[in-house]
N, C-alpha and C. Protein backbone atom coordinates (compact mmCIF):
# COMPACT_ATOMS: atom_id res chain seq x y z
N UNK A 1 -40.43 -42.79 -90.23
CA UNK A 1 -40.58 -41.80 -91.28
C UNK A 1 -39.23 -41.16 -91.54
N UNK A 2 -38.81 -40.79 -92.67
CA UNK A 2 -37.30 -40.75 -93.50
C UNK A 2 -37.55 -38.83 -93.04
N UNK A 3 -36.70 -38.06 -93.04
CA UNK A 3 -36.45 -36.98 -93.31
C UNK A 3 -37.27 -36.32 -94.87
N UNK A 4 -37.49 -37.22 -95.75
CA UNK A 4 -38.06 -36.32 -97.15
C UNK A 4 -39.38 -36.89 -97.18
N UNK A 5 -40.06 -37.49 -95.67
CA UNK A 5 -41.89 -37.95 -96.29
C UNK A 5 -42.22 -36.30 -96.23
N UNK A 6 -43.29 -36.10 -96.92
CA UNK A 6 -44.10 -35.27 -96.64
C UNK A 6 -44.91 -35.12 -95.98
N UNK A 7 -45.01 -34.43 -95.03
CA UNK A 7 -46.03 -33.84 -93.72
C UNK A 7 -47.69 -33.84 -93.89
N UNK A 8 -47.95 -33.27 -95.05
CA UNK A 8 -49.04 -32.50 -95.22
C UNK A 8 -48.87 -31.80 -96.48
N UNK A 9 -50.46 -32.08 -97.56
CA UNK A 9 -50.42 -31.56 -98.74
C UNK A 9 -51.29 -30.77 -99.08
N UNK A 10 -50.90 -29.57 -99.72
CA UNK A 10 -51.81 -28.51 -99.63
C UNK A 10 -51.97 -28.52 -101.25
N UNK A 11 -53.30 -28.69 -101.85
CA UNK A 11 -53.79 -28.27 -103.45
C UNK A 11 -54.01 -27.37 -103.59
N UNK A 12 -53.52 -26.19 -103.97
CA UNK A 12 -54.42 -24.76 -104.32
C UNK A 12 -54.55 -24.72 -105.67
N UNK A 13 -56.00 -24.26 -106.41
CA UNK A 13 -56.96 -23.51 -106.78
C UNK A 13 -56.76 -22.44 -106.89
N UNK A 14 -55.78 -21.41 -108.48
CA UNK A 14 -56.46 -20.72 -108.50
C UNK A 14 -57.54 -20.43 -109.17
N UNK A 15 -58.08 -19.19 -108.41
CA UNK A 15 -59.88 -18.60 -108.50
C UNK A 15 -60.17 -17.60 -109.38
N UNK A 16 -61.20 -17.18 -109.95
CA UNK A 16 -61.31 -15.97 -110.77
C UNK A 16 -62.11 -14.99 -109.01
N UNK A 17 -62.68 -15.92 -108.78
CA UNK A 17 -63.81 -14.94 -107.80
C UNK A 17 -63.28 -15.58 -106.17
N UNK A 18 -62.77 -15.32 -105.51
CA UNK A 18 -62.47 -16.28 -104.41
C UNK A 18 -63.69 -16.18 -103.29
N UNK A 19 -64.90 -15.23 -103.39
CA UNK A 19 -66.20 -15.39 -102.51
C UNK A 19 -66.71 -16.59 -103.57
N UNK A 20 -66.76 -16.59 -104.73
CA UNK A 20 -67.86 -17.68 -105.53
C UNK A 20 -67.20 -18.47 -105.07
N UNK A 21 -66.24 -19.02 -105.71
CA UNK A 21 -64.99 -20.28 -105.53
C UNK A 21 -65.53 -20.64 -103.51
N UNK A 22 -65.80 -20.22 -102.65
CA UNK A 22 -65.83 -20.87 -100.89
C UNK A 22 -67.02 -20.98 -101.42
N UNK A 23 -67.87 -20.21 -101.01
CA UNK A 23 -69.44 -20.88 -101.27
C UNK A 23 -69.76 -21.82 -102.13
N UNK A 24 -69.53 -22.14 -103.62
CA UNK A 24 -69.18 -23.11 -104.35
C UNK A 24 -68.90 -24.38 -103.54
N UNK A 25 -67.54 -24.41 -102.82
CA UNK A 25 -67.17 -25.72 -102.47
C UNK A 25 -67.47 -26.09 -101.14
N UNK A 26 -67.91 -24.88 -100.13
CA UNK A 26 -68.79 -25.05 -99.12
C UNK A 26 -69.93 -26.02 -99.39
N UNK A 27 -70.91 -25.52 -100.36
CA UNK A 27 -71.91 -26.44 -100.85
C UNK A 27 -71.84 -27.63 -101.59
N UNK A 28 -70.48 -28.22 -102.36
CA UNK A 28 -70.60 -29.20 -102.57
C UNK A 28 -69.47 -30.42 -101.35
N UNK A 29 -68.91 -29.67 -100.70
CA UNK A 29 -67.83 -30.18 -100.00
C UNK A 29 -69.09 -30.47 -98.11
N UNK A 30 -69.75 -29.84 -98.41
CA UNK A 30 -70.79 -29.82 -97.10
C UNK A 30 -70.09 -29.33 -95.35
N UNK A 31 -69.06 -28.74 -95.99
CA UNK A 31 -68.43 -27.97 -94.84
C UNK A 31 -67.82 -26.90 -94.66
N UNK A 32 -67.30 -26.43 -94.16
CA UNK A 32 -67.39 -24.62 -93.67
C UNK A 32 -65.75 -24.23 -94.00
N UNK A 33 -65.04 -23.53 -94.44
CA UNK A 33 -63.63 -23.63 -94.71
C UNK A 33 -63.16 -23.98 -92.98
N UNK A 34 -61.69 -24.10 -92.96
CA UNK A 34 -60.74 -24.61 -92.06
C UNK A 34 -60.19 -22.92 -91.92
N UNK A 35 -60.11 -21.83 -93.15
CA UNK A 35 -59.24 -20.58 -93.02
C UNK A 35 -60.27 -19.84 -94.36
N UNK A 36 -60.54 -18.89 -94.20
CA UNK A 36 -61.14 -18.17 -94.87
C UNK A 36 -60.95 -17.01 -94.65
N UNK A 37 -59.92 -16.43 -95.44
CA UNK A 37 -58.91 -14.81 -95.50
C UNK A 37 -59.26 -14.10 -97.05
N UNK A 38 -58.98 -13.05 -96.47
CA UNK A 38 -58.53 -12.21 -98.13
C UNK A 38 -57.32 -12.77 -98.19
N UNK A 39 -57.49 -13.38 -99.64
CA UNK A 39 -56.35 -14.14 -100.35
C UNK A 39 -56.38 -15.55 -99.97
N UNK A 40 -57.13 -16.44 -99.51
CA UNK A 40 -56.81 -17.54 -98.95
C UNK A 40 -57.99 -18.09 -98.72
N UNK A 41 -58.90 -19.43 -99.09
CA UNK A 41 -59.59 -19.99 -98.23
C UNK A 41 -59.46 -21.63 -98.26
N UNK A 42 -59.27 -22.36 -97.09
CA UNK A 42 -58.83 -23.35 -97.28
C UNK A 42 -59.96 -24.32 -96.67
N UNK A 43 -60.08 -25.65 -97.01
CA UNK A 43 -60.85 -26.65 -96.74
C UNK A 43 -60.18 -27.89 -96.20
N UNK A 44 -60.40 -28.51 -95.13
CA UNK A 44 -59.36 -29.43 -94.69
C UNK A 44 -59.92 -30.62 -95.59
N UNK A 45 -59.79 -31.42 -96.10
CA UNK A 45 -60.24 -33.17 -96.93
C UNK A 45 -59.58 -34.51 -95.51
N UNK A 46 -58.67 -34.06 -95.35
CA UNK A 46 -58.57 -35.10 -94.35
C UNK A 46 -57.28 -34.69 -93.41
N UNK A 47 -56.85 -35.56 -92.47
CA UNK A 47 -55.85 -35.26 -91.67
C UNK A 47 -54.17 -33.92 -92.22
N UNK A 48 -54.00 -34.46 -93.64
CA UNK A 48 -52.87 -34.34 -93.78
C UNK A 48 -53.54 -33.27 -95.67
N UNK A 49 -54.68 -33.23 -95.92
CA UNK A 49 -54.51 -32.95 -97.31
C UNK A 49 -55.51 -31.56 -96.92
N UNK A 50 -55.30 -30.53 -97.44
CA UNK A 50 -55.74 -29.14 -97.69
C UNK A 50 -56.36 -29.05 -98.98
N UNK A 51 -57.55 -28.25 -99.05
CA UNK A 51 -57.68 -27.41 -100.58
C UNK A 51 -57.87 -26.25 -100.34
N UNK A 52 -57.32 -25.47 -100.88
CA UNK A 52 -57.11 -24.54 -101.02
C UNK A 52 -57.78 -23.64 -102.28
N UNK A 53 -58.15 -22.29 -102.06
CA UNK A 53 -58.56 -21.58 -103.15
C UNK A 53 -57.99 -20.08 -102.86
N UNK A 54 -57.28 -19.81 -103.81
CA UNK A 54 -56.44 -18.55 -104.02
C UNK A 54 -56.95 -17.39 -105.41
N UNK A 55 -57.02 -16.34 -105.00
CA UNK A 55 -57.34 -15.51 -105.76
C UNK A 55 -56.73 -15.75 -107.06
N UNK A 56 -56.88 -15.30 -108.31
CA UNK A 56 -55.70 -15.56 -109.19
C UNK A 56 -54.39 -14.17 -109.40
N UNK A 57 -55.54 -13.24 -109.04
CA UNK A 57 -54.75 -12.09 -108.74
C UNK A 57 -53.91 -12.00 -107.14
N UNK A 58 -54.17 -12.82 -106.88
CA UNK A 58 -53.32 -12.77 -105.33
C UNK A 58 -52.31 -13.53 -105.83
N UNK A 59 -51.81 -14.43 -106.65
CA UNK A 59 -50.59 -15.79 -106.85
C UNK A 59 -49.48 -14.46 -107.80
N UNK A 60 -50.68 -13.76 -108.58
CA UNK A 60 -49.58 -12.90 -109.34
C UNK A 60 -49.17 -11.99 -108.43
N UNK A 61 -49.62 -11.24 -107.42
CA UNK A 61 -49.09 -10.10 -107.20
C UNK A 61 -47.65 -11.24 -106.35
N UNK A 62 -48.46 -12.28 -105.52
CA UNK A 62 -47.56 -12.69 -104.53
C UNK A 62 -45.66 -13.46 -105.51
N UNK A 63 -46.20 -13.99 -106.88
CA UNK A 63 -44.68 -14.58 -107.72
C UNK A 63 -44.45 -13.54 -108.99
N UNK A 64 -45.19 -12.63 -108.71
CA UNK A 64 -44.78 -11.54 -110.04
C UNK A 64 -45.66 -11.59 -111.45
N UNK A 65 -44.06 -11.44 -112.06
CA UNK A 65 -44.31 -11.29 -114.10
C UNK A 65 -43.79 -12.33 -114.47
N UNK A 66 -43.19 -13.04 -113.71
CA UNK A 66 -42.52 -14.55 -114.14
C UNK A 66 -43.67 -15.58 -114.30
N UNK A 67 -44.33 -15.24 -113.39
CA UNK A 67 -45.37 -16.05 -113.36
C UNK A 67 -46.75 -16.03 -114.96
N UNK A 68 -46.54 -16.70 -115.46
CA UNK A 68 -47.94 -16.70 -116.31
C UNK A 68 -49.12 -16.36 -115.85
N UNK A 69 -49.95 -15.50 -116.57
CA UNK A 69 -51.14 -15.29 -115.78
C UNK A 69 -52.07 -16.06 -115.87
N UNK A 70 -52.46 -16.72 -114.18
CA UNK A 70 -53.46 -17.69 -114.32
C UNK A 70 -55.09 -17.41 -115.04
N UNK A 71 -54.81 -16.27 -115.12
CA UNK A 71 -56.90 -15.59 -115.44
C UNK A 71 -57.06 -15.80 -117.10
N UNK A 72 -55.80 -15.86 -117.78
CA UNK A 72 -56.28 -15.73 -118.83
C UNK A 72 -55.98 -17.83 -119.14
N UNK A 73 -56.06 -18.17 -118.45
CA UNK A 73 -56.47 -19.90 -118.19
C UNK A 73 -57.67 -20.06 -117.98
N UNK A 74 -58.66 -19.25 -117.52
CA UNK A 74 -59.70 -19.21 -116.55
C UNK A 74 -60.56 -20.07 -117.33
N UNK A 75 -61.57 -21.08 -117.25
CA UNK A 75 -62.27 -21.85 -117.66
C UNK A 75 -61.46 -23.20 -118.83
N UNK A 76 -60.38 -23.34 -118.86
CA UNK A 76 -59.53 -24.35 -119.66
C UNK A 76 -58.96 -24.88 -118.70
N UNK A 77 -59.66 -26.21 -118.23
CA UNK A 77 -59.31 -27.36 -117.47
C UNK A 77 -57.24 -27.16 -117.65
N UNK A 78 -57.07 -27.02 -116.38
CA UNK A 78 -55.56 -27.14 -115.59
C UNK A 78 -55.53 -28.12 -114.87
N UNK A 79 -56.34 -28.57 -114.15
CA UNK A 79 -56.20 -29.40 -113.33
C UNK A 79 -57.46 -29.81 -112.61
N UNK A 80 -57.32 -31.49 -111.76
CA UNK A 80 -58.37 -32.05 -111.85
C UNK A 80 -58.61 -32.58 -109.74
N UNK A 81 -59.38 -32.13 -109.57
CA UNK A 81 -59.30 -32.77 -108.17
C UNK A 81 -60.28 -34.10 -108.28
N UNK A 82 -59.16 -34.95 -107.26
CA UNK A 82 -60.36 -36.51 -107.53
C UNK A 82 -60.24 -36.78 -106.35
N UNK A 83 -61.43 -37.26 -105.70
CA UNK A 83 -62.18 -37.23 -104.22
C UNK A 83 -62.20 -38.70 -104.18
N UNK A 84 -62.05 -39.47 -103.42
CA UNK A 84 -62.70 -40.98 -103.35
C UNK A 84 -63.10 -40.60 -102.24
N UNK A 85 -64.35 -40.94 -102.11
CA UNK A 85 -65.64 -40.51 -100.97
C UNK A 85 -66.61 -41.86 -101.01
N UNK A 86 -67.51 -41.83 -99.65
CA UNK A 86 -68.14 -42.20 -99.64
C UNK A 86 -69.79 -41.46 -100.62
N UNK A 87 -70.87 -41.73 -101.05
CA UNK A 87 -71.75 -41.38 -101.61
C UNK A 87 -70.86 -40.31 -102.59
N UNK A 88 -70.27 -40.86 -103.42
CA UNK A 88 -69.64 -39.48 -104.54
C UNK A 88 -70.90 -38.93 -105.68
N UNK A 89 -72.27 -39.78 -105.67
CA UNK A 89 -73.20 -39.06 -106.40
C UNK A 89 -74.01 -38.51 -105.60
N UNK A 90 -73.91 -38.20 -104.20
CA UNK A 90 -74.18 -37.16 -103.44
C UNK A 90 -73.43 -35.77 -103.68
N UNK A 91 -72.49 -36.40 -103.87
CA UNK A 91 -71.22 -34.98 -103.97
C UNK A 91 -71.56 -34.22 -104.98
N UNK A 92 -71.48 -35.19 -106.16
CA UNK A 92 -71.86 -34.82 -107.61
C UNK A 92 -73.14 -34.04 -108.04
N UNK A 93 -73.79 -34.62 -107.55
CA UNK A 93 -75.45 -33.53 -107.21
C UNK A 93 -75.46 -32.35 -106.54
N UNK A 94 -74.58 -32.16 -105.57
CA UNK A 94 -74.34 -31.04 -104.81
C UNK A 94 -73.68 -30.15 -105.61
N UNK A 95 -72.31 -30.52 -106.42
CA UNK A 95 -71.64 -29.85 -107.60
C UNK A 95 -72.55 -28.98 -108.32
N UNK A 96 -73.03 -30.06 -108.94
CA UNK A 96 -74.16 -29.97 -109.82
C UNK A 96 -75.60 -28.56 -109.40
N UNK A 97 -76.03 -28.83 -108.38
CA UNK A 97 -76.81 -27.52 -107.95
C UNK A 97 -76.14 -26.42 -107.33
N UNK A 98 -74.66 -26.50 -107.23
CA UNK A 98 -74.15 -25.44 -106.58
C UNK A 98 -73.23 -24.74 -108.05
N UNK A 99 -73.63 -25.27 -109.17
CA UNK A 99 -73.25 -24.69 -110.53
C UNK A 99 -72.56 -25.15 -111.21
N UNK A 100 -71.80 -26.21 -110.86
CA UNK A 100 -71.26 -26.71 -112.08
C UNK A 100 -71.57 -27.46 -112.91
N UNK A 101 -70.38 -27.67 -114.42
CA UNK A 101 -71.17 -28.28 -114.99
C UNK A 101 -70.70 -29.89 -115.37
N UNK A 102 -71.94 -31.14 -115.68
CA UNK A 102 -71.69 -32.16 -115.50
C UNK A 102 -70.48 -32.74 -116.92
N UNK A 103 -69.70 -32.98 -116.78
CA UNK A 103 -68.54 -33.99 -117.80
C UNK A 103 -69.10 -35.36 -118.02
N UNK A 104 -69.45 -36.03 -116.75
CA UNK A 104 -69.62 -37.11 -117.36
C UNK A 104 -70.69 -37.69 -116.01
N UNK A 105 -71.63 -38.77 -115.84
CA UNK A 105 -72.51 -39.22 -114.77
C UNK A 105 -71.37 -40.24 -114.00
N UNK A 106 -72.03 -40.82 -113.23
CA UNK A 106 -71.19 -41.57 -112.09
C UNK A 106 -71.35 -43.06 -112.89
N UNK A 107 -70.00 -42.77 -113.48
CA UNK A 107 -70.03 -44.39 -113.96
C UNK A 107 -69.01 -45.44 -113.54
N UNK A 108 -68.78 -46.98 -113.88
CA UNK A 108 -67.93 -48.22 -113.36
C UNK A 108 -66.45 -47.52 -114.51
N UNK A 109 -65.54 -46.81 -113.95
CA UNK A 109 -64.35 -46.84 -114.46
C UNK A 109 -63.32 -48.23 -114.68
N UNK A 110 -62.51 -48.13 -115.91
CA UNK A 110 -61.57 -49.48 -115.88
C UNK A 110 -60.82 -49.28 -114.79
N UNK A 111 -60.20 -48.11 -113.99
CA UNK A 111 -59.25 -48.43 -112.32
C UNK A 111 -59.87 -48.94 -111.38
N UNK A 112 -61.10 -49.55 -112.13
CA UNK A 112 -61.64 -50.14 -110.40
C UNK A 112 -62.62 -49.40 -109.46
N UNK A 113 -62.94 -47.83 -109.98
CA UNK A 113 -63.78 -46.86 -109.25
C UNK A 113 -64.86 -46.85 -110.06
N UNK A 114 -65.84 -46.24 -109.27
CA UNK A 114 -67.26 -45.63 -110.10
C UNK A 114 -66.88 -44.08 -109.96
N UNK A 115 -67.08 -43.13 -111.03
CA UNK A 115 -66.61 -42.08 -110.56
C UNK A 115 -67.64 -40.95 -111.72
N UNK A 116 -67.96 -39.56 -110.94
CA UNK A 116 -68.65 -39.03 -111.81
C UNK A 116 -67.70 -37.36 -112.02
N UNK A 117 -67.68 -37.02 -113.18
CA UNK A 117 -66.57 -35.72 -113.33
C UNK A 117 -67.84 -34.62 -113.59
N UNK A 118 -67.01 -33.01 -113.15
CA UNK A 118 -67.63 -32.09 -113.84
C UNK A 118 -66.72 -30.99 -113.50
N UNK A 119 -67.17 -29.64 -114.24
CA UNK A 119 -66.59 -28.59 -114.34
C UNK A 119 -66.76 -27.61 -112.76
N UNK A 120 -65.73 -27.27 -112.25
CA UNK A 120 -66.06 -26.48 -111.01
C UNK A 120 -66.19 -25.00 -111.45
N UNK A 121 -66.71 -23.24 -111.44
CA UNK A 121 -66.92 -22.61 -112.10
C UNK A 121 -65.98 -21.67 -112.62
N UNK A 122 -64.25 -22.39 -111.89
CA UNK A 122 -63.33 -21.68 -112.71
C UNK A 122 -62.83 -22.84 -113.70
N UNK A 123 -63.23 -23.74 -113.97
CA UNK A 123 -62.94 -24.83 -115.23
C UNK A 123 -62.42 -25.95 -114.98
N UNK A 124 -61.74 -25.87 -113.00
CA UNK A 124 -61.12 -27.03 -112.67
C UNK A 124 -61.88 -27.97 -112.67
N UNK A 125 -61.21 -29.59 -113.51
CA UNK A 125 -61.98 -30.93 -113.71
C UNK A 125 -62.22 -31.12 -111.86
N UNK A 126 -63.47 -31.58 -111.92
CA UNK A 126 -64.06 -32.31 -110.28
C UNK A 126 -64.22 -33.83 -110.50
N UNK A 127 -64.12 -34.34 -109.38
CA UNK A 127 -63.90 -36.20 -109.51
C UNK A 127 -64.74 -36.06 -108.63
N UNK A 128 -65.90 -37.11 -108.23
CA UNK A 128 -65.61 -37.46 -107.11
C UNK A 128 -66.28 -39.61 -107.56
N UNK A 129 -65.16 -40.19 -106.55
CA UNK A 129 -65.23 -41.58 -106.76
C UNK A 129 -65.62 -42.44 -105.83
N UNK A 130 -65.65 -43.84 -106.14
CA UNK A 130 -65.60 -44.88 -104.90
C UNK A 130 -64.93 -45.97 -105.40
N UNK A 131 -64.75 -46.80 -105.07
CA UNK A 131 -64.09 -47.96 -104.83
C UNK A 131 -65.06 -49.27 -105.49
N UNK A 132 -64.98 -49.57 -106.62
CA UNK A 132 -66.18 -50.76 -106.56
C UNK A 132 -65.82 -52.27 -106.00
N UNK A 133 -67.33 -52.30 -105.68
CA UNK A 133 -67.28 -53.59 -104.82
C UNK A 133 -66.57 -54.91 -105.11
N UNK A 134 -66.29 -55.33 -106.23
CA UNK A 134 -65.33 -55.93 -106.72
C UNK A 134 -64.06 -55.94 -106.45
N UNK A 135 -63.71 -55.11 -106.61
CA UNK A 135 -62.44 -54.35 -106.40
C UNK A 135 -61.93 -54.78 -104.54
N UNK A 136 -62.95 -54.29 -104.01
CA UNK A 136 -62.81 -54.59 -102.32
C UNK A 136 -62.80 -56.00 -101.94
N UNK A 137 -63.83 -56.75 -102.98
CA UNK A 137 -63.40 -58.05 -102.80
C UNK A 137 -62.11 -58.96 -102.79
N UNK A 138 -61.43 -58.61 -103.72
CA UNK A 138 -60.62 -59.16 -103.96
C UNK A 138 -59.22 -58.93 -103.34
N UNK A 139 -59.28 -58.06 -102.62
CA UNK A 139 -58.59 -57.39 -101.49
C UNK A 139 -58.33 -58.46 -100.34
């Protein structure tokens, strides 16, 4: 490993509500945060990748007036988390009863995934995918 790999990647989320935003992804993520602070709650995804959910008023106080304010973004898709999981229309159902709303059903994408999108309840796009069997074949 070179001096510039990266260690470990942290996604943060910011939140309008940061209690809705954990319970939210508690219930569709089916696990308990990794750090759950005022100002901070984080979810481990795997060895090396974090999610993170940050107040939106915590990013401003913490980078200022320079910073654009994230709240008045609040529900206009910024950004998109995409999961390749096992059962991702498990995930998606869980989304789905834990409030968000559906974009699109779990369908055969042209990259080779089946994947179903929706709205998480501050507007961030949700993925979650798999791998189609095809695809593994030919591997």
């Amino acid at each position: 490993m070179n001096s510039s790999s990266v260690i470990k990647t942290h996604f943060i989320l910011y939140v309008k509500d940061q209690v809705r935003s954990t319970a939210f992804y508690s219930q569709v993520l089916g696990c308990s945060p990794s750090l759950n602070v005022p100002g901070m709650t984080e979810f481990t995804l795997s060895e090396n990748s974090i999610l993170g959910l940050m107040p939106e008023a915590g990013i401003r106080r913490l980078l200022g007036e320079k910073l654009p304010d994230p709240a008045l973004s609040t529900g206009i898709p910024r950004s998109e988390i995409y999961l390749l999981v096992h059962q991702p229309l498990d995930y998606h159902q869980r989304a789905l009863r834990a409030g968000a709303v559906e974009l699109s059903g779990l369908e055969p994408r042209d990259w080779g995934h089946r994947t179903a999108y929706s709205l998480d309840p501050d507007g961030h796009v949700l993925a979650f995918a798999e791998q189609l069997e095809a695809e593994l074949e030919l591997k």
